[in-house]
Protein backbone atom coordinates (compact mmCIF):
# COMPACT_ATOMS: atom_id res chain seq x y z
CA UNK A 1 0.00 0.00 0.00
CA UNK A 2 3.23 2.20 0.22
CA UNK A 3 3.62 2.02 -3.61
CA UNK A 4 -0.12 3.83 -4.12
CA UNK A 5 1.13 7.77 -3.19
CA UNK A 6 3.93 7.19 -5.79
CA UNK A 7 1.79 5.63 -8.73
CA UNK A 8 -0.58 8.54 -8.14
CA UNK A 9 2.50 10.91 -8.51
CA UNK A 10 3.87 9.79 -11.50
CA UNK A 11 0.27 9.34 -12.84
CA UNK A 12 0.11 13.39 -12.36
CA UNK A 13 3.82 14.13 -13.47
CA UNK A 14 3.05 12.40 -16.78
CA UNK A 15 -0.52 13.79 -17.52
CA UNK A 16 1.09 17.78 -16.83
CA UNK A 17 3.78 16.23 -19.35
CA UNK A 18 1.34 15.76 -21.98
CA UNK A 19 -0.93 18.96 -21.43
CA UNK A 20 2.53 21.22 -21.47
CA UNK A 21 4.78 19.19 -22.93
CA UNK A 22 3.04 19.58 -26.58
CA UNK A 23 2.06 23.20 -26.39
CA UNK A 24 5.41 24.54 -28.41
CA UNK A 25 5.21 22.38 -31.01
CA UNK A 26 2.23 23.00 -32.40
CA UNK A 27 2.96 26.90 -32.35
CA UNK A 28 5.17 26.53 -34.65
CA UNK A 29 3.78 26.94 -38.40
CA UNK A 30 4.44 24.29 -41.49
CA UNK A 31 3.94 24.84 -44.95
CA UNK A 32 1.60 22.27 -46.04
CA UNK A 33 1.25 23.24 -49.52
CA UNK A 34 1.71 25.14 -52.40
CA UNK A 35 0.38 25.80 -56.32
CA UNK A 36 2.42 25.22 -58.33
CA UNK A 37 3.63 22.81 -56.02
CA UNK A 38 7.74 22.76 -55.86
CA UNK A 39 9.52 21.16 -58.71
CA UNK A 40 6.30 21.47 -60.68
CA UNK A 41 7.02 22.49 -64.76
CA UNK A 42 4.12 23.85 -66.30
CA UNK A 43 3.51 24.81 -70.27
CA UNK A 44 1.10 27.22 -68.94
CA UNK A 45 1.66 30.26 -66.34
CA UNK A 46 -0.17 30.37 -63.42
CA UNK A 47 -2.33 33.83 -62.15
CA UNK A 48 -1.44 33.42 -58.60
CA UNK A 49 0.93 31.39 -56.51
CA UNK A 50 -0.48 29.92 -53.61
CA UNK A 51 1.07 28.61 -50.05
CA UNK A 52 -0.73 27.15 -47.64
CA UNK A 53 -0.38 26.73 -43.76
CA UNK A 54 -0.84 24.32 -40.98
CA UNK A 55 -1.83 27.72 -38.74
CA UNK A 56 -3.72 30.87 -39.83
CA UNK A 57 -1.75 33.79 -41.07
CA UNK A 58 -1.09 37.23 -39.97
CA UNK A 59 -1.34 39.74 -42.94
CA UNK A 60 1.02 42.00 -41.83
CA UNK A 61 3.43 39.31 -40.71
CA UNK A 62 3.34 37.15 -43.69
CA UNK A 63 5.87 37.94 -46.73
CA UNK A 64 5.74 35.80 -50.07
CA UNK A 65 8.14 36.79 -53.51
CA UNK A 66 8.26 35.13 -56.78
CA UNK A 67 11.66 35.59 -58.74
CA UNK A 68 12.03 34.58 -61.97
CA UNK A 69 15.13 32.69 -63.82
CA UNK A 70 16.21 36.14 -65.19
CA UNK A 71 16.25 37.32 -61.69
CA UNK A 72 13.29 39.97 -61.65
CA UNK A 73 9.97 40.18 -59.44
CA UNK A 74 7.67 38.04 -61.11
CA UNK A 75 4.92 38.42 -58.38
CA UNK A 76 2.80 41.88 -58.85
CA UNK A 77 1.43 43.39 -55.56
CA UNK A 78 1.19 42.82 -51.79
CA UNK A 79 0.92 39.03 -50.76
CA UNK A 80 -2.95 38.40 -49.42
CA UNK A 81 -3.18 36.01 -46.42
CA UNK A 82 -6.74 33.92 -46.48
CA UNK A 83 -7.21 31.97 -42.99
CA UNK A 84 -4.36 29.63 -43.53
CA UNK A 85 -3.12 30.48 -47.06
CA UNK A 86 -1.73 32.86 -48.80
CA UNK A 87 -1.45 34.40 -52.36
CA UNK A 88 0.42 36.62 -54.69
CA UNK A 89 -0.44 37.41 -58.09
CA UNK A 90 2.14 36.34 -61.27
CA UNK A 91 3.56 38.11 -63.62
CA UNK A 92 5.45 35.69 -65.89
CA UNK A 93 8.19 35.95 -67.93
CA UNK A 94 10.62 33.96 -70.05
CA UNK A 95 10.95 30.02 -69.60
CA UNK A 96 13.09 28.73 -66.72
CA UNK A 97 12.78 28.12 -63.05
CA UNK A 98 10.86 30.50 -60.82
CA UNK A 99 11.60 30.37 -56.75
CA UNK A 100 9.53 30.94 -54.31
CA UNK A 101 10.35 32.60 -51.35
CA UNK A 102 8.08 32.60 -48.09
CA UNK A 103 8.41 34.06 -44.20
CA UNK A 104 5.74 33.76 -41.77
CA UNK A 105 5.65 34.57 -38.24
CA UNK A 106 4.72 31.54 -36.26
CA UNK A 107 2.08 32.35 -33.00
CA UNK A 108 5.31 30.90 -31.03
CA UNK A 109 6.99 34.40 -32.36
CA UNK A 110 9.54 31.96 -34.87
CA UNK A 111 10.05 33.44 -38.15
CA UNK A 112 9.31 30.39 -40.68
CA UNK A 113 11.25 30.90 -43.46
CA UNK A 114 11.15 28.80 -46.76
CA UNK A 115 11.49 28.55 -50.60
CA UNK A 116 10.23 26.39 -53.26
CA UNK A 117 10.70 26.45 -56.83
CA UNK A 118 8.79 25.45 -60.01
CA UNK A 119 9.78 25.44 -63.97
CA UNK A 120 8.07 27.28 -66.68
CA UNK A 121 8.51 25.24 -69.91
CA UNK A 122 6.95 28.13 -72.07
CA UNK A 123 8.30 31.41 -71.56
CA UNK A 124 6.39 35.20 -71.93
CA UNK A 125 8.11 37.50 -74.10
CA UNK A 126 7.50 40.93 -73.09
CA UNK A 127 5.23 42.65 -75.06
CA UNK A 128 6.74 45.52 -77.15
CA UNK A 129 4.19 48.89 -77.26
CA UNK A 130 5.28 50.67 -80.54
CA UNK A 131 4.57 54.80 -80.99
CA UNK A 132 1.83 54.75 -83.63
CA UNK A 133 3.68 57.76 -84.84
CA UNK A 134 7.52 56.18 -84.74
CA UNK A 135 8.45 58.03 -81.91
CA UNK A 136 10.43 57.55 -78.98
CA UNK A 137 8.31 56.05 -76.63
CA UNK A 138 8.15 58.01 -73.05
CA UNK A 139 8.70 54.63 -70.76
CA UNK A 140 11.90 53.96 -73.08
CA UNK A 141 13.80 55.45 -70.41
CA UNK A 142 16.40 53.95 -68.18
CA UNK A 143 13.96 51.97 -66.06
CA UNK A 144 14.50 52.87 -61.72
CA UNK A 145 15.57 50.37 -59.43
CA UNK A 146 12.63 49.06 -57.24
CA UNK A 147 13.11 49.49 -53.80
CA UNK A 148 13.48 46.47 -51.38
CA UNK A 149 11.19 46.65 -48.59
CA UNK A 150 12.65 46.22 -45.11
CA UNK A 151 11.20 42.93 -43.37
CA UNK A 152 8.83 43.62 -40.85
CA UNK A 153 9.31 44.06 -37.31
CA UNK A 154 7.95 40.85 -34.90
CA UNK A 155 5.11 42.06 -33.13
CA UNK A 156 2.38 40.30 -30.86
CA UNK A 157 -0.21 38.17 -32.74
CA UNK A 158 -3.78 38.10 -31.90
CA UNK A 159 -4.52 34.36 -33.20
CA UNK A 160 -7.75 33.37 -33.90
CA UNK A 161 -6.58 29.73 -33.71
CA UNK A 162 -7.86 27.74 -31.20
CA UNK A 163 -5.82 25.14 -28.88
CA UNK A 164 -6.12 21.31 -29.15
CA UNK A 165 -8.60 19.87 -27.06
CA UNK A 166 -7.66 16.27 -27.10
CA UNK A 167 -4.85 16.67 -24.49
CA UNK A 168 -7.32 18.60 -21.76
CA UNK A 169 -9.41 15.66 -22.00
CA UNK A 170 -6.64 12.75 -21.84
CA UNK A 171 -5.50 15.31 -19.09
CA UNK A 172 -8.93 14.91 -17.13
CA UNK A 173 -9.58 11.02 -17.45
CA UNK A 174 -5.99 10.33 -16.36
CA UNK A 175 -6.84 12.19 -13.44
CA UNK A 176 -10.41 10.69 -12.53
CA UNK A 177 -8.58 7.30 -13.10
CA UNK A 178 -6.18 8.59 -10.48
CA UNK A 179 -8.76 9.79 -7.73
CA UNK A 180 -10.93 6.93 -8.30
CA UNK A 181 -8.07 4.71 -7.59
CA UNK A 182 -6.62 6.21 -4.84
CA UNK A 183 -10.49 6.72 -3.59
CA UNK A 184 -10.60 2.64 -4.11
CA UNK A 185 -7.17 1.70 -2.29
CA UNK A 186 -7.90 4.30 0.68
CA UNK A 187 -11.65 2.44 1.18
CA UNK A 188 -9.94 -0.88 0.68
CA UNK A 189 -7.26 -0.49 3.11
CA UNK A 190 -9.15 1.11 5.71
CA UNK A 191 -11.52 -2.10 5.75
C-alpha cells in the first residue's frame, strides 16, 4: 500500500507532461502546400501562386516573392493572407525556373522561413508597345531600381486559432482514473 502515493504521482507528473509538454510544437507553423507545387514544370503560367499553412496567417506578418530565372519580381502586388493560405499574383516571364520565397511569423513568435521552386517550360516575351507615330516612346527610359522593402518588425499576434482539445481531455480522465483509484485503495485499506 506504500507504492499507491507514488503511482498517483507519477500518474500526475506524466498527464502535466502531456498537457505542457506539446504546447510549443504546435505553435510553430508548417507549410503544407503550395500551387504550383515545388519542382512542378508547367507549359502554362499560373495567375497566382499559392502557399498554404498548418496555422492561420497574420497579414502584416506574412511575406511571399516570386523571382524569376532572369532574376526579376515576377509576383505583382502585396501578398494576401486567407485563414491559412496565402497568395500573390504572377507576372510571368521567359521560360526557366521561378523560386519561391516565403516568411511567416509563427504564433510561437519563430520566423518560418522557406522557398520552393517550379519550372516554366513556355516562356512570356514581353510585349513591345510601338509609338503609332515612330516616336520615342516616353517609358523607353532607363527603367529605376525598385526598392526592397525592409522585413517587418515581430510584433504580438492576436490568433484566432484555437488550442487542441484532445490533451485537456486525456489530461482529465488520467486524473479521474487517479482519484478513483486512490479513492478505491484508501476504502480498501481502511476495511
Amino acid at each position: 500500500m506504500v507504492r499507491v502515493p507514488g503511482v498517483l504521482l507519477a500518474v500526475f507528473v506524466g498527464m502535466l507532461a502531456v498537457l505542457f509538454g506539446a504546447s510549443p510544437a504546435q505553435a510553430h507553423n508548417v507549410l503544407t502546400g503550395s500551387d504550383p507545387a515545388d519542382g512542378a514544370e508547367l507549359a502554362q503560367a499560373p495567375e497566382t501562386v499559392r502557399l498554404t499553412f498548418l496555422a492561420n496567417l497574420n497579414q502584416e506578418q506574412t511575406e511571399l516573392s516570386v523571382t524569376g530565372p532572369d532574376g526579376a519580381a515576377a509576383s505583382t502586388g502585396a501578398p494576401v493572407v486567407d485563414g491559412k493560405a496565402v497568395s500573390v499574383p504572377f507576372r510571368p516571364g521567359p521560360a526557366g525556373e521561378y523560386t519561391v520565397d516565403y516568411n511567416v511569423l509563427s504564433t510561437d513568435g519563430h520566423w518560418v522561413k522557406g522557398t520552393l521552386a517550379f519550372t516554366l517550360t513556355v516562356g512570356v516575351e514581353p510585349t513591345a508597345d510601338p509609338s503609332p507615330t515612330g516616336a520615342p516612346s516616353p517609358t523607353a527610359a532607363e527603367p529605376t531600381p525598385e526598392a526592397t522593402p525592409a522585413p517587418p518588425t515581430p510584433q504580438a499576434t492576436s490568433s484566432t486559432e484555437s488550442t487542441p482539445w484532445w490533451p485537456w481531455l486525456v489530461g482529465a480522465v488520467v486524473l479521474l482514473v487517479a482519484v478513483a483509484a486512490g479513492a478505491f485503495f484508501v476504502r480498501r485499506r481502511s476495511t
